[in-house]
N, C-alpha and C. Protein backbone atom coordinates (compact mmCIF):
# COMPACT_ATOMS: atom_id res chain seq x y z
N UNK A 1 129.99 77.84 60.87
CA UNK A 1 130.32 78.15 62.24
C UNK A 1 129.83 77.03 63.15
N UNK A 2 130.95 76.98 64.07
CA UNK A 2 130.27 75.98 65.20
C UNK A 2 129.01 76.19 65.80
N UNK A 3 128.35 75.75 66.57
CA UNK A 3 127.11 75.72 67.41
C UNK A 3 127.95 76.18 68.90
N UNK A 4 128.92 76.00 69.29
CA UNK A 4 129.56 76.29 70.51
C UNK A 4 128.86 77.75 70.87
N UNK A 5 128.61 77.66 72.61
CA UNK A 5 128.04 78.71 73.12
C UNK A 5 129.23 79.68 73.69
N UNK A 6 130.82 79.31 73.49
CA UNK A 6 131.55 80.37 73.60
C UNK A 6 131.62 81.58 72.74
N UNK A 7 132.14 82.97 73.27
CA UNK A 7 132.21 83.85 72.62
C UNK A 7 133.55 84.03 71.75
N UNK A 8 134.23 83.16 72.55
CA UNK A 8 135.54 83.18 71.28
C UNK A 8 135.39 82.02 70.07
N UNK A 9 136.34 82.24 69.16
CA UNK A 9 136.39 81.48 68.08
C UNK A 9 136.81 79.86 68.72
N UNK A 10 136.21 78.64 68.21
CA UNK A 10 136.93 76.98 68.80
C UNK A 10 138.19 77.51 67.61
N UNK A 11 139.16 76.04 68.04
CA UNK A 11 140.45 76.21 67.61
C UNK A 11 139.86 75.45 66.07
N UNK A 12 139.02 74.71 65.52
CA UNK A 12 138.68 74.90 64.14
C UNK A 12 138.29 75.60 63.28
N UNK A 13 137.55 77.08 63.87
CA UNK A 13 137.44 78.33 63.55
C UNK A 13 138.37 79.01 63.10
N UNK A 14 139.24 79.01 64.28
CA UNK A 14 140.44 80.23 63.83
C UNK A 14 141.36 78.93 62.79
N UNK A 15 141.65 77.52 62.73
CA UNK A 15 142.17 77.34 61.95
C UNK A 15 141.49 77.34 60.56
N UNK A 16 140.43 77.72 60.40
CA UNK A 16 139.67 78.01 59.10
C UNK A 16 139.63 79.17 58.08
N UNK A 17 139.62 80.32 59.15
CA UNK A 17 140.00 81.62 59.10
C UNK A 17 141.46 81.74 58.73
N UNK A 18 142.07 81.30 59.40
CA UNK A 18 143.62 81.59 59.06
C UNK A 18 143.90 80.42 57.28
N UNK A 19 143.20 79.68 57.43
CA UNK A 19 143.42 79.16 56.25
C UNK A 19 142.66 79.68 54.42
N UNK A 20 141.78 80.34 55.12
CA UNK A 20 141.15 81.21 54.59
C UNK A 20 141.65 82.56 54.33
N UNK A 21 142.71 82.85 55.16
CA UNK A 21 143.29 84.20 54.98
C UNK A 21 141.95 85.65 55.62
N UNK A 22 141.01 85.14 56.16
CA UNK A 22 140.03 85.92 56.97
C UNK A 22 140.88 86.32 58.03
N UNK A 23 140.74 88.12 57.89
CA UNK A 23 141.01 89.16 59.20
C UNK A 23 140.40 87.83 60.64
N UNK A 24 141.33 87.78 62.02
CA UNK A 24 140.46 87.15 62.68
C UNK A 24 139.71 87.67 63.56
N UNK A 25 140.01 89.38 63.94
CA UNK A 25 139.07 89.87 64.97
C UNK A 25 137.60 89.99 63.78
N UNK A 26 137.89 90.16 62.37
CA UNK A 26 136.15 90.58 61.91
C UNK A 26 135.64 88.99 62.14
N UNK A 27 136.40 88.41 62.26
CA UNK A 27 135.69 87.01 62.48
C UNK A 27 135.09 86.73 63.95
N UNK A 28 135.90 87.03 64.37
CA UNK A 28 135.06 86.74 66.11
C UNK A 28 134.00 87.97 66.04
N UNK A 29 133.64 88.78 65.85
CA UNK A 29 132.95 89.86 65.85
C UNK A 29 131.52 89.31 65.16
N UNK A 30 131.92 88.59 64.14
CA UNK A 30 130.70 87.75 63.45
C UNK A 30 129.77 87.02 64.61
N UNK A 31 130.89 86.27 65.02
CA UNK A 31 130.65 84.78 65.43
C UNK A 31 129.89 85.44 66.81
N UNK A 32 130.42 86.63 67.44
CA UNK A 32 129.79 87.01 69.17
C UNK A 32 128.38 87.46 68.36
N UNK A 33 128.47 88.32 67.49
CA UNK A 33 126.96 88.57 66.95
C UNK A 33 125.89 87.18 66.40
N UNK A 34 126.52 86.47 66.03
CA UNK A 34 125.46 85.13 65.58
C UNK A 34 125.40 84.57 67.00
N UNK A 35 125.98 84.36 68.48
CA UNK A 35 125.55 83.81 68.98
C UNK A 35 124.59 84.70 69.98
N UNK A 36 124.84 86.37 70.15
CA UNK A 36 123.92 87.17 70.70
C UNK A 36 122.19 87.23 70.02
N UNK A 37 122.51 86.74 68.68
CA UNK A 37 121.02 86.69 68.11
C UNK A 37 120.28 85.49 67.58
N UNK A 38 121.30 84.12 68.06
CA UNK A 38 120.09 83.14 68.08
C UNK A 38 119.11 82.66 68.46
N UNK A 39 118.15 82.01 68.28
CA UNK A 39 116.94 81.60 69.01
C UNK A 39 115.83 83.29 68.81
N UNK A 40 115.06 83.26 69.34
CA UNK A 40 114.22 83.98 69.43
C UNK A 40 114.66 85.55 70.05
N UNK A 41 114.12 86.52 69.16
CA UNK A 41 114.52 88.17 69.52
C UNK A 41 114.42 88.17 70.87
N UNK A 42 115.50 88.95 71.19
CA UNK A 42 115.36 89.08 72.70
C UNK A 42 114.56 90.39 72.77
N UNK A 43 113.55 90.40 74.53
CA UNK A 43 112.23 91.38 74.57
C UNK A 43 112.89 93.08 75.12
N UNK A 44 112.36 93.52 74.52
CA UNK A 44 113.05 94.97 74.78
C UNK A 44 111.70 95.90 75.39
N UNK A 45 112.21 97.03 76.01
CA UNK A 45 111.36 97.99 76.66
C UNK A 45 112.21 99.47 76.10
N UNK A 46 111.34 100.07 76.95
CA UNK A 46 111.54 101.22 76.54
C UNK A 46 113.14 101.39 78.05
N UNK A 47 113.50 102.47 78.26
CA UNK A 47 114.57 102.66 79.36
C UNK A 47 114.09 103.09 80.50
N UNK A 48 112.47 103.61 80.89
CA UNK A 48 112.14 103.55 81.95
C UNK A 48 111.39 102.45 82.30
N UNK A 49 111.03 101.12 81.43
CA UNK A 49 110.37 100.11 81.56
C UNK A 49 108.88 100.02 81.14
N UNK A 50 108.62 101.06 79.97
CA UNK A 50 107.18 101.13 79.40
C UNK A 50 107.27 100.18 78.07
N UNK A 51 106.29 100.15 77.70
CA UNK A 51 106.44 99.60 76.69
C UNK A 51 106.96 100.20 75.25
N UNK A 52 107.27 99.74 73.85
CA UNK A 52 108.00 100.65 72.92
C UNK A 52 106.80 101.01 72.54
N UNK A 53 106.56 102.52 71.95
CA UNK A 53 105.50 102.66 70.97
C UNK A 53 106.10 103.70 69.98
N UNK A 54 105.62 103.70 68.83
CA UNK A 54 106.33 104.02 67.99
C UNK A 54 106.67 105.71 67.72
N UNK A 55 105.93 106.12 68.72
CA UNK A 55 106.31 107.96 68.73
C UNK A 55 107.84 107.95 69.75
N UNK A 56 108.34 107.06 70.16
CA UNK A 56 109.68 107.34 71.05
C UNK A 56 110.69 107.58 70.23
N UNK A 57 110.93 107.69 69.20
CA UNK A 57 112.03 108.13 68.09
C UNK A 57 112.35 109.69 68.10
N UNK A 58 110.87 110.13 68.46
CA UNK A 58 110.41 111.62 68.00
C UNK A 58 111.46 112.29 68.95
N UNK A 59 112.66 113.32 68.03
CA UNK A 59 113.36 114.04 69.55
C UNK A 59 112.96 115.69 69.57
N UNK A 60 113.08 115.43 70.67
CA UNK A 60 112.92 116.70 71.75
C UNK A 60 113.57 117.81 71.06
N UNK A 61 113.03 118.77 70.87
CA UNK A 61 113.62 119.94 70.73
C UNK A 61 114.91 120.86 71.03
N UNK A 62 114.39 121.04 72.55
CA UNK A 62 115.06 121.27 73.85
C UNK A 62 116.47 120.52 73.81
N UNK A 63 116.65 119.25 73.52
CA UNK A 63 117.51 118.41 74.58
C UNK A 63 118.42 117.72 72.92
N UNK A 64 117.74 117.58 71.74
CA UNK A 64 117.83 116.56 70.52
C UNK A 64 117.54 115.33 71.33
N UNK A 65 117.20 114.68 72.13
CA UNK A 65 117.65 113.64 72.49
C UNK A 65 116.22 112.84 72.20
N UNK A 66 116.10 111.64 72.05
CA UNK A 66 114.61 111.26 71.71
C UNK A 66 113.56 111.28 72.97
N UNK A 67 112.41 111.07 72.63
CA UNK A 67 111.09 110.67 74.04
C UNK A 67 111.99 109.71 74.60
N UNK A 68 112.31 108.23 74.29
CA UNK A 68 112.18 106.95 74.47
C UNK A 68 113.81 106.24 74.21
N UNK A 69 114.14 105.77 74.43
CA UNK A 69 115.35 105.10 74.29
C UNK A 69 114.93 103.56 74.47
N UNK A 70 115.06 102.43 73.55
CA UNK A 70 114.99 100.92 73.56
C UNK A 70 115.90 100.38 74.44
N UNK A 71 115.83 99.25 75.05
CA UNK A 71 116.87 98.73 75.69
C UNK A 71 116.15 97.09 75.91
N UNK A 72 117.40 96.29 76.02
CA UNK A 72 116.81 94.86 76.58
C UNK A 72 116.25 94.73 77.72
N UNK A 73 115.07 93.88 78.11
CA UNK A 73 114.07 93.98 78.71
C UNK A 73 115.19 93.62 80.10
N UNK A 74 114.50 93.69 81.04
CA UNK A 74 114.84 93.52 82.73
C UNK A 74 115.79 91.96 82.37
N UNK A 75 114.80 90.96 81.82
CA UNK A 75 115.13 89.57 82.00
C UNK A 75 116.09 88.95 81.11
N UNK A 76 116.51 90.27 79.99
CA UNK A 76 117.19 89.75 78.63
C UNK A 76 118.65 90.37 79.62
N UNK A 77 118.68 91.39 80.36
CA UNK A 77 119.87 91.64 81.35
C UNK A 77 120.70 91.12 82.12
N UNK A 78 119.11 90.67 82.86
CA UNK A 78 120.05 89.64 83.61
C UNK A 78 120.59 88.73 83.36
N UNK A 79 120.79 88.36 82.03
CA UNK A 79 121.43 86.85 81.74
C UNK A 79 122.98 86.85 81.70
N UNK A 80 123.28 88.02 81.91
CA UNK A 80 124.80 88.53 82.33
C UNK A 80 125.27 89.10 81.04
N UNK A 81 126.49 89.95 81.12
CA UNK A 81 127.12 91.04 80.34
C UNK A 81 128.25 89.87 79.47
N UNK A 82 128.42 90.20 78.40
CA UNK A 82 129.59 89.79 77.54
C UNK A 82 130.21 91.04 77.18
N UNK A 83 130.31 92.11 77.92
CA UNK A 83 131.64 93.02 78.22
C UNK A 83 131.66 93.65 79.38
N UNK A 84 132.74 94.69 79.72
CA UNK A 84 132.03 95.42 80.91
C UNK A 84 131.11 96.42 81.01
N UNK A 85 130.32 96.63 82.17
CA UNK A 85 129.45 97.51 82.24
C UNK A 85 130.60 98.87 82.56
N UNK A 86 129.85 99.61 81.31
CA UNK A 86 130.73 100.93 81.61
C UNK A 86 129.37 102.24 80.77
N UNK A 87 129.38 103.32 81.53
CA UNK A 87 128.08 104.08 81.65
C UNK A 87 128.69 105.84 81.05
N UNK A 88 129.99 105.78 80.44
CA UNK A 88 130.45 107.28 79.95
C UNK A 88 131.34 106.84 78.89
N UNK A 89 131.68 107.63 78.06
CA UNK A 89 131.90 107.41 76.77
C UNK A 89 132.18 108.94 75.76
N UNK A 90 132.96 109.07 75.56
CA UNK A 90 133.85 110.39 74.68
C UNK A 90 133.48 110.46 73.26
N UNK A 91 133.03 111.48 72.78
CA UNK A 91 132.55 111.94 71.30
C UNK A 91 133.91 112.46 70.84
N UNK A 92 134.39 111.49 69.79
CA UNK A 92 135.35 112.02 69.00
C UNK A 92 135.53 113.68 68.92
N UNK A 93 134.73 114.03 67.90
CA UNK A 93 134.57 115.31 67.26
C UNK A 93 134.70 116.33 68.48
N UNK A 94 134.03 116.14 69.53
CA UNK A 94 134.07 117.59 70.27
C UNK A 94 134.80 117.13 71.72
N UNK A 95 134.70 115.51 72.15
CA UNK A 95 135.92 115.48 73.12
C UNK A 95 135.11 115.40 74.41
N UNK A 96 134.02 115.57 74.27
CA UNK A 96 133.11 115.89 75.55
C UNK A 96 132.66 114.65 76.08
N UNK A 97 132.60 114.29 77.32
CA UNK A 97 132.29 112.79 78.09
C UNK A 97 130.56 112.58 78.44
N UNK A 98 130.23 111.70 77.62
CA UNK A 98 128.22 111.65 77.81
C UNK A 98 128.33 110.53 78.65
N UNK A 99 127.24 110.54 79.71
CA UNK A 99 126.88 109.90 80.76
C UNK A 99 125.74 109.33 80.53
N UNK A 100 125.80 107.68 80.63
CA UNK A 100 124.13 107.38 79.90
C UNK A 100 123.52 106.37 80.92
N UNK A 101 122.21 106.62 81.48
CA UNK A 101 120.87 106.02 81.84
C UNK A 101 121.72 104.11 82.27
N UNK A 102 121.47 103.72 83.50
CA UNK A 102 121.69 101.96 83.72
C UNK A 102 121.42 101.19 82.32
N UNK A 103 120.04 101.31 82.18
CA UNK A 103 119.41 100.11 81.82
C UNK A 103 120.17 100.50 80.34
N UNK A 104 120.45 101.76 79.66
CA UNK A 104 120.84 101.67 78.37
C UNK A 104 122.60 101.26 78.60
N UNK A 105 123.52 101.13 79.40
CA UNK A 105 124.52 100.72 79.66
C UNK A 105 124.53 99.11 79.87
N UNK A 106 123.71 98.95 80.59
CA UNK A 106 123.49 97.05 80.57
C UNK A 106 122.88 96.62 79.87
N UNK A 107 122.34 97.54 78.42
CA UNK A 107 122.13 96.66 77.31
C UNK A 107 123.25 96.93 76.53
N UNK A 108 124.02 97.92 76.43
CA UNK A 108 125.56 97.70 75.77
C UNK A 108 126.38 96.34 76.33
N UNK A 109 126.49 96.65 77.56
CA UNK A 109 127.14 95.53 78.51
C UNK A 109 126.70 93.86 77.98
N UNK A 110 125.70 93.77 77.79
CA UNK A 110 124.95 92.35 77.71
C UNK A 110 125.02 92.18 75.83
N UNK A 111 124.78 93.53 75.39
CA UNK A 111 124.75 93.03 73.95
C UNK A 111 125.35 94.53 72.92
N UNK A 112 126.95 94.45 72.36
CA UNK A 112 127.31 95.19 72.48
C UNK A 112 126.95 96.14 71.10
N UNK A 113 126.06 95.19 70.25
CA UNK A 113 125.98 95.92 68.75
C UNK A 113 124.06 95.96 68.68
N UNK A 114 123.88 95.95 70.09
CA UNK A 114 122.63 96.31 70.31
C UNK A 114 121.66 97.87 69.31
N UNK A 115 122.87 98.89 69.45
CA UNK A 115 122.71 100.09 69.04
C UNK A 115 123.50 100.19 67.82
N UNK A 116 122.87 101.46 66.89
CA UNK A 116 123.71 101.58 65.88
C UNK A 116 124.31 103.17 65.81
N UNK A 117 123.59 104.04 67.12
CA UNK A 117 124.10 105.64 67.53
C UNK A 117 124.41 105.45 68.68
N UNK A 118 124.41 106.47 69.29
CA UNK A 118 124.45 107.07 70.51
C UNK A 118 124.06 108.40 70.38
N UNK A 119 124.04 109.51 71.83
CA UNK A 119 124.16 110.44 71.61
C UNK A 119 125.14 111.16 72.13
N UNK A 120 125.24 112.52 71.83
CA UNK A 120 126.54 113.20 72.34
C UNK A 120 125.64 114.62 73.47
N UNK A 121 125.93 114.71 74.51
CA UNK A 121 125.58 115.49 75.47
C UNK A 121 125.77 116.86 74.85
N UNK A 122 126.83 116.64 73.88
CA UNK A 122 127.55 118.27 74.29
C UNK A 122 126.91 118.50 72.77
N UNK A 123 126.77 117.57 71.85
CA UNK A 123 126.70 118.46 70.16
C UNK A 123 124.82 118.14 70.26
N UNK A 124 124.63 117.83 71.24
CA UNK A 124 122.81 117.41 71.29
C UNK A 124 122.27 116.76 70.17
N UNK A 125 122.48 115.98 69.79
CA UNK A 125 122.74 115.09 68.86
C UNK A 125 122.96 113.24 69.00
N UNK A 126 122.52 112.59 68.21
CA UNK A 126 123.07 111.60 67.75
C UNK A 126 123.91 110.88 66.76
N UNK A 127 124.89 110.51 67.00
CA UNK A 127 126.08 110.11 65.92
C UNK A 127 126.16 108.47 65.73
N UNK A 128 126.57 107.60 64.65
CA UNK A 128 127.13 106.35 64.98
C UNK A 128 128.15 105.94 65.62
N UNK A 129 128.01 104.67 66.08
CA UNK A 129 128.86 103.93 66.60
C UNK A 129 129.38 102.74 66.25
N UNK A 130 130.06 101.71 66.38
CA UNK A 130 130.59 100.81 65.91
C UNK A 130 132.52 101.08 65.46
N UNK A 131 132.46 100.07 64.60
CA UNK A 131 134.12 100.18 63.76
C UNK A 131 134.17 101.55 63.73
N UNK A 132 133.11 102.16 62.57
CA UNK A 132 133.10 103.36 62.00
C UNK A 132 132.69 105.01 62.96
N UNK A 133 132.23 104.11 64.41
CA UNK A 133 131.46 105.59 64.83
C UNK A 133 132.59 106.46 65.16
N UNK A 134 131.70 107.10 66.36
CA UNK A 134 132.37 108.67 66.60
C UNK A 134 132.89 108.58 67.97
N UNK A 135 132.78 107.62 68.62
CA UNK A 135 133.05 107.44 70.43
C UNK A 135 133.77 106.27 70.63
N UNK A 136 134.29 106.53 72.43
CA UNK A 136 135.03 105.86 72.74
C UNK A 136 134.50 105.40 73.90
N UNK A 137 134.83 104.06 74.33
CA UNK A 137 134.40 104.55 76.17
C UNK A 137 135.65 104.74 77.08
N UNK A 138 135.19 105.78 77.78
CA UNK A 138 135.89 106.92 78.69
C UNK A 138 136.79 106.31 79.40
N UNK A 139 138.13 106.59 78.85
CA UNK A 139 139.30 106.15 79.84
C UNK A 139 140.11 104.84 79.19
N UNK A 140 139.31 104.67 77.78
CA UNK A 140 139.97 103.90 76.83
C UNK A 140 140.09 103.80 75.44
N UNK A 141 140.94 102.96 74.53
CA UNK A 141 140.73 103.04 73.43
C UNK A 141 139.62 102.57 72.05
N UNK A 142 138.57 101.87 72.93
CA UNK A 142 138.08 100.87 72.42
C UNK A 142 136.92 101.74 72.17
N UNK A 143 136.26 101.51 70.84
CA UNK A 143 135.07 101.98 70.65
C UNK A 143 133.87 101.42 70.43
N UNK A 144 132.86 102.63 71.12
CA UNK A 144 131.44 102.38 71.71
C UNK A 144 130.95 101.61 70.43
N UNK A 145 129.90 100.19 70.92
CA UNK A 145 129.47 99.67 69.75
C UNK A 145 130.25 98.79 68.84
N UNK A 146 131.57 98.08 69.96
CA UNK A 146 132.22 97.08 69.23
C UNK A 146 132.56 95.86 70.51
């Protein structure tokens, strides 16, 4: 892969891929993930801005939903979004629209395979996301975690 700081494929890429007979969206999908995680881990917090500690996994009874939710730190945000910021999102299975927290939306926004769930408001629960998950974001076809 090139070193190029674009998120699309250079035109020696895709002629590599195509010569290769490589799918080309799993290829750009590679290539946005190798350039979201070079250089040094980007610093994460918790979603109200505490620090992570390792009981935030633990979920709630009441709600399923965890203590703590991770997200990229204030400064890993601002370095701007490589999709749009969009904050609701549709659970396959039951159809119901979950509404989620800024800071965990502008770390989708900024880094989109940040997460490997979500949760669902309505089944109180967490499901995956990606190619394979269970959601959409709201008002389109494209799914959460790609």
């Amino acid at each position: 892969m090139s070193k190029d700081k674009r998120l699309g494929p250079t035109e020696a890429d895709r002629q590599r891929w195509h010569d290769e007979g490589a799918p080309v969206f799993d290829k750009i999908m590679e290539r946005a993930k190798e350039i979201l995680t070079e250089g040094d881990p980007p610093r994460v917090t918790l979603s109200d801005g505490t620090q992570v500690y390792p009981e935030h996994r633990m979920i709630v009874p009441e709600t399923g939903m965890q203590k703590g939710y991770v997200v990229l730190a204030d400064e890993e945000r601002a370095k701007g979004f490589v999709r749009p910021y969009r904050d609701t999102y549709v659970h396959i299975k039951c159809g119901v629209v979950t509404k989620m927290g800024r800071t965990i939306a502008e770390t989708y926004a900024r880094d989109p395979f940040f997460y490997s769930g979500t949760y669902c408001a309505h089944c109180h629960a967490h499901f995956p996301v990606g190619m394979n998950g269970e959601f959409f974001w709201d008002g389109s076809k494209e799914k959460v975690g790609t």
